[in-house]
N, C-alpha and C. Protein backbone atom coordinates (compact mmCIF):
# COMPACT_ATOMS: atom_id res chain seq x y z
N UNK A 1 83.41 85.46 88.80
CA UNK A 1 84.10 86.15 89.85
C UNK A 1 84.19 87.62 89.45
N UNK A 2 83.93 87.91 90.51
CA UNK A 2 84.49 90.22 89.97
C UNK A 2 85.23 90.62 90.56
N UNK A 3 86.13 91.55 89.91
CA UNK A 3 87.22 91.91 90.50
C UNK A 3 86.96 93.44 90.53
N UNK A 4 87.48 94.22 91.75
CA UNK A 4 87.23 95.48 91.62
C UNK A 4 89.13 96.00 91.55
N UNK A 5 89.08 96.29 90.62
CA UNK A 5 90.93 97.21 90.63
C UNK A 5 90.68 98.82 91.65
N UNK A 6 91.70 99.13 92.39
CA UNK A 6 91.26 100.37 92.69
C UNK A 6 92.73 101.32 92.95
N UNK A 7 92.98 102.14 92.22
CA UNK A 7 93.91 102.87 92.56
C UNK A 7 93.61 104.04 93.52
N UNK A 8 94.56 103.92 94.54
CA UNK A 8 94.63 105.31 95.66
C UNK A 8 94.96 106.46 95.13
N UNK A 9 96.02 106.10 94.67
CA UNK A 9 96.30 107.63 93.53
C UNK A 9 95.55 108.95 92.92
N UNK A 10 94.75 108.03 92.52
CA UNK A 10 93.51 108.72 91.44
C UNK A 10 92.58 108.69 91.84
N UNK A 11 91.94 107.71 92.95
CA UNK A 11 90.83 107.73 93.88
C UNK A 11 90.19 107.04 92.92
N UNK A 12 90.37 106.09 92.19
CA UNK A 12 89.12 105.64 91.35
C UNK A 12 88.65 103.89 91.63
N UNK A 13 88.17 103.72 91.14
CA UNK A 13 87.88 101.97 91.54
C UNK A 13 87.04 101.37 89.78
N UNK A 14 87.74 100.58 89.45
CA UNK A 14 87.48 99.54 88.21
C UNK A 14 86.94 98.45 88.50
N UNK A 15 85.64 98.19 88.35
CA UNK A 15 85.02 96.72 88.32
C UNK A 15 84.87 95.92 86.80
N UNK A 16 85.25 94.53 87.27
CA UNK A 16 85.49 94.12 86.07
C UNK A 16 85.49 92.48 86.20
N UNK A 17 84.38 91.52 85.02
CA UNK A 17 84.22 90.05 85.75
C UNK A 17 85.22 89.28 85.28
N UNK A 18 85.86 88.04 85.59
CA UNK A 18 86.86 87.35 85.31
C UNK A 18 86.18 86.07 85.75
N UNK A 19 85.51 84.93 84.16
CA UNK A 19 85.55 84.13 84.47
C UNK A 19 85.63 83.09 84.50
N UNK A 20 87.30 83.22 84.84
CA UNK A 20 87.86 81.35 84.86
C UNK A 20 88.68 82.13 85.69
N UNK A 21 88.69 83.46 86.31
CA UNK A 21 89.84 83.91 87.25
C UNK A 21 90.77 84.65 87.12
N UNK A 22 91.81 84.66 88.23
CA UNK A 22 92.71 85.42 87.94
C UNK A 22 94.28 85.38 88.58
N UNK A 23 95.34 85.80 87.69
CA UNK A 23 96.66 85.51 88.29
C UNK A 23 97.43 86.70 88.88
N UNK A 24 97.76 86.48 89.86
CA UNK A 24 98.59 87.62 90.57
C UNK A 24 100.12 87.48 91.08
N UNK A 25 100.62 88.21 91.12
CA UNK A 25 102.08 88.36 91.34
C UNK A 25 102.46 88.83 92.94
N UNK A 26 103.21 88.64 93.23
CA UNK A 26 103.79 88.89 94.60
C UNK A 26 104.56 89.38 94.09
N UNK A 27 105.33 90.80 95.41
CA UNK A 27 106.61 91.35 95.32
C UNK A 27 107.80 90.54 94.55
N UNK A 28 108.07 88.94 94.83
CA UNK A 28 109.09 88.44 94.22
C UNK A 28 109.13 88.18 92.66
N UNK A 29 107.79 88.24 92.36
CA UNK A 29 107.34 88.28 91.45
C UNK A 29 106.74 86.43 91.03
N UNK A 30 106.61 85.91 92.12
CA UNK A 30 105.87 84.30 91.80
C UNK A 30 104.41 84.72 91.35
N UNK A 31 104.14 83.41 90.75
CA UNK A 31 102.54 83.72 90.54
C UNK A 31 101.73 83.27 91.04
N UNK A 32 100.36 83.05 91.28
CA UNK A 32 98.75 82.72 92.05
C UNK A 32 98.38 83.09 90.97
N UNK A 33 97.37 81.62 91.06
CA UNK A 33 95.93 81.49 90.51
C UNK A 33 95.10 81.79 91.35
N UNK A 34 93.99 82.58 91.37
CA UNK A 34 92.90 82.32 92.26
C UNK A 34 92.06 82.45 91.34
N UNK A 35 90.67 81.13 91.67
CA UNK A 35 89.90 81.11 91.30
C UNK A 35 88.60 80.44 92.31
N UNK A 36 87.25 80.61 91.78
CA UNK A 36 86.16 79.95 92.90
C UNK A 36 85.93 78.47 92.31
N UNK A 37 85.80 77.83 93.13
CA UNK A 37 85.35 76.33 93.24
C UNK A 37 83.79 76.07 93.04
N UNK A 38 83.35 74.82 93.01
CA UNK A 38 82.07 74.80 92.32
C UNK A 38 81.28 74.97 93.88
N UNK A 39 81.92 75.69 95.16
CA UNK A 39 80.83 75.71 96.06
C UNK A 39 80.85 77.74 96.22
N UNK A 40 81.84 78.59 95.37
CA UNK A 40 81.30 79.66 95.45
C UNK A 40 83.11 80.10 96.18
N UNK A 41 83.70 79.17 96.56
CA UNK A 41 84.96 79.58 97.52
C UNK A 41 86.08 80.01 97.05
N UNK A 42 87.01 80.84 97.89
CA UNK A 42 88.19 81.35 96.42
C UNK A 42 89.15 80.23 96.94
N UNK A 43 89.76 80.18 95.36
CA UNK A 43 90.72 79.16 96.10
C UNK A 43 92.14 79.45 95.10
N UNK A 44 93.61 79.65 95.86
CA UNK A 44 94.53 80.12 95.46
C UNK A 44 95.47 79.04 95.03
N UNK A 45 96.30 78.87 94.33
CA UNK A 45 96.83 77.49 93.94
C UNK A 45 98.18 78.49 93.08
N UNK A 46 99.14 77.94 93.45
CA UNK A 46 100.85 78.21 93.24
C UNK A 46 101.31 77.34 91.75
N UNK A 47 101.95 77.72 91.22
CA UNK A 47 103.02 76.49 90.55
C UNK A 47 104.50 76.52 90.77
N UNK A 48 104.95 77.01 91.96
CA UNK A 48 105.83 77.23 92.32
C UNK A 48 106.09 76.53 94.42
N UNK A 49 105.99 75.14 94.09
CA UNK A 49 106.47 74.99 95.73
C UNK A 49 105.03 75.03 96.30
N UNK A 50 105.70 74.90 97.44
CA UNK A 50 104.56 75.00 98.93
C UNK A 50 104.08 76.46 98.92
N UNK A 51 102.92 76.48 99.62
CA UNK A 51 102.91 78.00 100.03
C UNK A 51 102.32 77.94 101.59
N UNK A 52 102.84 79.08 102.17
CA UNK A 52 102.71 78.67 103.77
C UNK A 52 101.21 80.19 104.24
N UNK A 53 100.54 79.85 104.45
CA UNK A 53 99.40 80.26 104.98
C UNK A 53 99.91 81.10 106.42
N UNK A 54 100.07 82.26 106.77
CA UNK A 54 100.13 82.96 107.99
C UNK A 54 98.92 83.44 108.49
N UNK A 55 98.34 83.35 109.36
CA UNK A 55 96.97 84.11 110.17
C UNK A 55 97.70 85.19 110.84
N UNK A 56 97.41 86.12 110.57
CA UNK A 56 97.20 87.66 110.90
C UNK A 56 96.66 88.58 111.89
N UNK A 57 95.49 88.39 111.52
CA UNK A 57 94.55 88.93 112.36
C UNK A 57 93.20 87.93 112.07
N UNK A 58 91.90 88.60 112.47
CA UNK A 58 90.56 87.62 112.39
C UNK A 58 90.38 87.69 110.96
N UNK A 59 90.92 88.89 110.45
CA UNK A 59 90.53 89.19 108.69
C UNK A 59 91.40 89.19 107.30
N UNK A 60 92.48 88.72 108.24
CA UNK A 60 93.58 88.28 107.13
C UNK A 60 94.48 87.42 107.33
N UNK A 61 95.08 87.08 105.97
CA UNK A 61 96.19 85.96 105.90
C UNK A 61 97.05 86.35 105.16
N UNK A 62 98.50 85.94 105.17
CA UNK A 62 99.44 86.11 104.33
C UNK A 62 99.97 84.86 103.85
N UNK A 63 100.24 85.33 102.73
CA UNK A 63 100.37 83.78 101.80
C UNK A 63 101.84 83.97 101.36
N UNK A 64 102.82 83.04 101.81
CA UNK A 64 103.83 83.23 101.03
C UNK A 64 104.41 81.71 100.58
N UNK A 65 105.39 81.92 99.73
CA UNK A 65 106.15 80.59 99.26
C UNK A 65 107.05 80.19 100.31
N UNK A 66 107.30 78.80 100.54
CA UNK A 66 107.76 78.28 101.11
C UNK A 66 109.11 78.18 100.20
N UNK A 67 110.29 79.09 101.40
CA UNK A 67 111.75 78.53 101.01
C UNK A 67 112.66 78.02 101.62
């Protein structure tokens, strides 16, 4: 998987491969795994609860914990 980091700030962009993935934080500070599956797909997985899937628009989703 590749991850590109990119700060607005500084205008710069960091590419960089990760692979078994990667964990991210939400504002509340819960965590996500995301990683790809053996067909190429990302796939996000919690250890914290449900997480509730919002559709957005055609090009996004919001993922939050279920409370």
């Amino acid at each position: 998987m590749k991850l590109t980091i990119t700060n607005h700030q500084e205008n710069n962009k960091e590419c960089i491969e990760a692979i078994s993935g990667i964990i991210v934080y939400d504002g509340e500070g819960n965590e996500y795994s995301i990683n790809l599956n053996k067909f190429g797909e990302l796939v996000v997985n919690s250890a914290f609860g449900r997480m509730n899937i919002i559709p957005q628009y055609s090009n996004e989703v919001i993922i939050r914990q279920e409370k």
